[in-house]
C-alpha atoms as a PDB file:
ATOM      1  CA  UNK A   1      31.678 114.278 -95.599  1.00  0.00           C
ATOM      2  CA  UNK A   2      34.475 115.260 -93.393  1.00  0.00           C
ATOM      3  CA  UNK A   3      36.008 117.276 -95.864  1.00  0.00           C
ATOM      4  CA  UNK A   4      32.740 119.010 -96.168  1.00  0.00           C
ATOM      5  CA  UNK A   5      32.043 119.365 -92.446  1.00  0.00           C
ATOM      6  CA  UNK A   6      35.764 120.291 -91.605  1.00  0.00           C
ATOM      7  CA  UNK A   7      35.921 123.885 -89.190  1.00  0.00           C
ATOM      8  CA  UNK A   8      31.788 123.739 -89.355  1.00  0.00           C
ATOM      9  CA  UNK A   9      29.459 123.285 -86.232  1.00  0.00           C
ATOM     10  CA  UNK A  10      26.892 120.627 -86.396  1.00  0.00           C
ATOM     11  CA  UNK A  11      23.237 121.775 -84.458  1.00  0.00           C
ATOM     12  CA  UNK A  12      20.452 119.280 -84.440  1.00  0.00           C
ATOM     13  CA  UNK A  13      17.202 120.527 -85.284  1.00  0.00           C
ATOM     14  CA  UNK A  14      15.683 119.129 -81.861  1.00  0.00           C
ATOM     15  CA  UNK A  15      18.663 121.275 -80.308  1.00  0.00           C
ATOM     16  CA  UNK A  16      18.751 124.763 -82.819  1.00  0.00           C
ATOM     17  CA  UNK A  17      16.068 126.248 -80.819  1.00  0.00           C
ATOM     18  CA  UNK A  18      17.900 126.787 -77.283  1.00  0.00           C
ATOM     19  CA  UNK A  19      21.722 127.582 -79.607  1.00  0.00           C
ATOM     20  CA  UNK A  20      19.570 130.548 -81.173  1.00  0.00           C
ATOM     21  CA  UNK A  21      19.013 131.839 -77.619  1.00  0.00           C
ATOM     22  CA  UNK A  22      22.638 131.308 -76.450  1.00  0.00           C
ATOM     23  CA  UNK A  23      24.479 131.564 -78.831  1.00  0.00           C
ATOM     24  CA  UNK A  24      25.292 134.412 -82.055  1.00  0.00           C
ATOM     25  CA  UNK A  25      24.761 131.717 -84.777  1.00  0.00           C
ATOM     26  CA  UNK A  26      25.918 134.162 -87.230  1.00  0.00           C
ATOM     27  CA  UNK A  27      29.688 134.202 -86.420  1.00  0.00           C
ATOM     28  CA  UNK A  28      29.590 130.481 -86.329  1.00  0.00           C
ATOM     29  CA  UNK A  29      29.850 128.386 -89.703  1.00  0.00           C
ATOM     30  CA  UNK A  30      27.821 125.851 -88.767  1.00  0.00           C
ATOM     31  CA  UNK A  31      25.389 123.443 -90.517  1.00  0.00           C
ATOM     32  CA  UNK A  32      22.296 120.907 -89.647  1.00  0.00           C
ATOM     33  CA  UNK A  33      20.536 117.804 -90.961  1.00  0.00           C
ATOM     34  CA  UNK A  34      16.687 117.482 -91.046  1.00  0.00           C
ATOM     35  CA  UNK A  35      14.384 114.387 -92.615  1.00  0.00           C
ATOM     36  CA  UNK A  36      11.037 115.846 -94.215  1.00  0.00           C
ATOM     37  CA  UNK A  37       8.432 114.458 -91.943  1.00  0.00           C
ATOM     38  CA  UNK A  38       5.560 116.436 -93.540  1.00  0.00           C
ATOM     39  CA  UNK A  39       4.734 118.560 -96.311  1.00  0.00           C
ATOM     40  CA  UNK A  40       1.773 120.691 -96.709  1.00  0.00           C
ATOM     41  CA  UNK A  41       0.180 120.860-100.256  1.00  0.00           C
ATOM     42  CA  UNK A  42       1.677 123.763-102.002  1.00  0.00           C
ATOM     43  CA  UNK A  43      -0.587 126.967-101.365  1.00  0.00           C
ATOM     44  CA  UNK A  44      -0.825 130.154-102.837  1.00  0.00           C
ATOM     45  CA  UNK A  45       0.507 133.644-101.387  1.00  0.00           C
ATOM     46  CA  UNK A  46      -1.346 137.433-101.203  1.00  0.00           C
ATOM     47  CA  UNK A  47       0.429 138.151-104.677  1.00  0.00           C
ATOM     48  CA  UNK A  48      -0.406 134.654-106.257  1.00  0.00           C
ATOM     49  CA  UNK A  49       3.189 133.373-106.333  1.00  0.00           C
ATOM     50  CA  UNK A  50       2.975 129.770-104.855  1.00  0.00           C
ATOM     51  CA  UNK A  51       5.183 128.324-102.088  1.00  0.00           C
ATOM     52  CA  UNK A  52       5.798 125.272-100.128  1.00  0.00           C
ATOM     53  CA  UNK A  53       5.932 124.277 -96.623  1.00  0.00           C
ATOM     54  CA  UNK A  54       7.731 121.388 -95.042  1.00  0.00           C
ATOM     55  CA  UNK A  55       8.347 119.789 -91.601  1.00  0.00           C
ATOM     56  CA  UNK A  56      11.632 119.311 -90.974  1.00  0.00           C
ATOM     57  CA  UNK A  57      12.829 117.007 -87.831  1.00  0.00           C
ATOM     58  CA  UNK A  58      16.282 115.284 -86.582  1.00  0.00           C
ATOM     59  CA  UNK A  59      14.643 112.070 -85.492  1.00  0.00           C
ATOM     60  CA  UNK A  60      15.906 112.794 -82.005  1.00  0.00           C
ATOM     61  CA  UNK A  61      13.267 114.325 -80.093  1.00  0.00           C
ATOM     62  CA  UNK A  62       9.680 113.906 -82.900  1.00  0.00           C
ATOM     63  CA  UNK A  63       8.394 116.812 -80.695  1.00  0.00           C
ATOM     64  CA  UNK A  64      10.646 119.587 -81.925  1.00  0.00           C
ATOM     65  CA  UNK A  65       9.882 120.177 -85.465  1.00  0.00           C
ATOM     66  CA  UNK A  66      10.960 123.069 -87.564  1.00  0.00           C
ATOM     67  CA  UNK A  67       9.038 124.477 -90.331  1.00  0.00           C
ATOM     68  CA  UNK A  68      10.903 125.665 -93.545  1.00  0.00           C
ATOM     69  CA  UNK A  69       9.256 128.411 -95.827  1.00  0.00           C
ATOM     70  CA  UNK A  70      10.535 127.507 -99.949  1.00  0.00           C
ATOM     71  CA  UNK A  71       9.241 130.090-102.019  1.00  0.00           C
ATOM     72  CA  UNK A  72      10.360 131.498-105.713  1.00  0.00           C
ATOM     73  CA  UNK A  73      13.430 129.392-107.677  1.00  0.00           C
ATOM     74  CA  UNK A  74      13.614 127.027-104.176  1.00  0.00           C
ATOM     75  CA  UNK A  75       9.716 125.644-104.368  1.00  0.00           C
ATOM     76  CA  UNK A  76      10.075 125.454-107.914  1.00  0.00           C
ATOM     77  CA  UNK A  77      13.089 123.017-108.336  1.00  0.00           C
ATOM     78  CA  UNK A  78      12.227 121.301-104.812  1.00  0.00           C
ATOM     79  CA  UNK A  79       8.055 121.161-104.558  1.00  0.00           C
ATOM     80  CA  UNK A  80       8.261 117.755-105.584  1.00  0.00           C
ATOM     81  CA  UNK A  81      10.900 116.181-103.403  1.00  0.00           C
ATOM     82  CA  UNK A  82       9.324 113.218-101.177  1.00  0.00           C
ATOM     83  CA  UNK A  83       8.499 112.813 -97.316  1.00  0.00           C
ATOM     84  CA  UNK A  84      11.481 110.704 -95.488  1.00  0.00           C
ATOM     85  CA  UNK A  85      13.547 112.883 -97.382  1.00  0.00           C
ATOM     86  CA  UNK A  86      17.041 113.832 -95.884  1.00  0.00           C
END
């Protein structure tokens, strides 16, 4: 893990709300961690392809939730993957 975290930034979820407002996350290399607190049943878009949505939280602060969008290739080889998921 250090190896894999060496010259990166770590941002909580519960925290990546107020960096995006102070700071230019895209110069900075920098990663986060979320467990999958809830998933909504796969649904279906305008043009039929189907996608996934999942609740994604730090177990810091269980008010600040972020809500991750798979669609294509991503919901297909991830759909399945359980709640309490890291």
């Amino acid at each position: 893990m250090e190896r894999k975290m060496a010259n990166r930034k770590l941002i909580r979820l519960s925290q990546l709300k107020s960096k995006l407002a102070a700071e230019n996350l895209e110069e900075i290399d920098w990663v986060t961690f979320g467990v999958i607190v809830k998933k909504v049943t796969p649904q279906s878009a305008n043009n039929g392809r189907t996608f996934s949505i999942w609740r994604l939280n730090d177990l810091r602060d269980l008010n600040q939730c972020v809500s991750l969008f798979l669609f294509g290739d991503v919901h297909k080889e991830h759909w399945k993957t359980d709640q309490g998921t890291v």
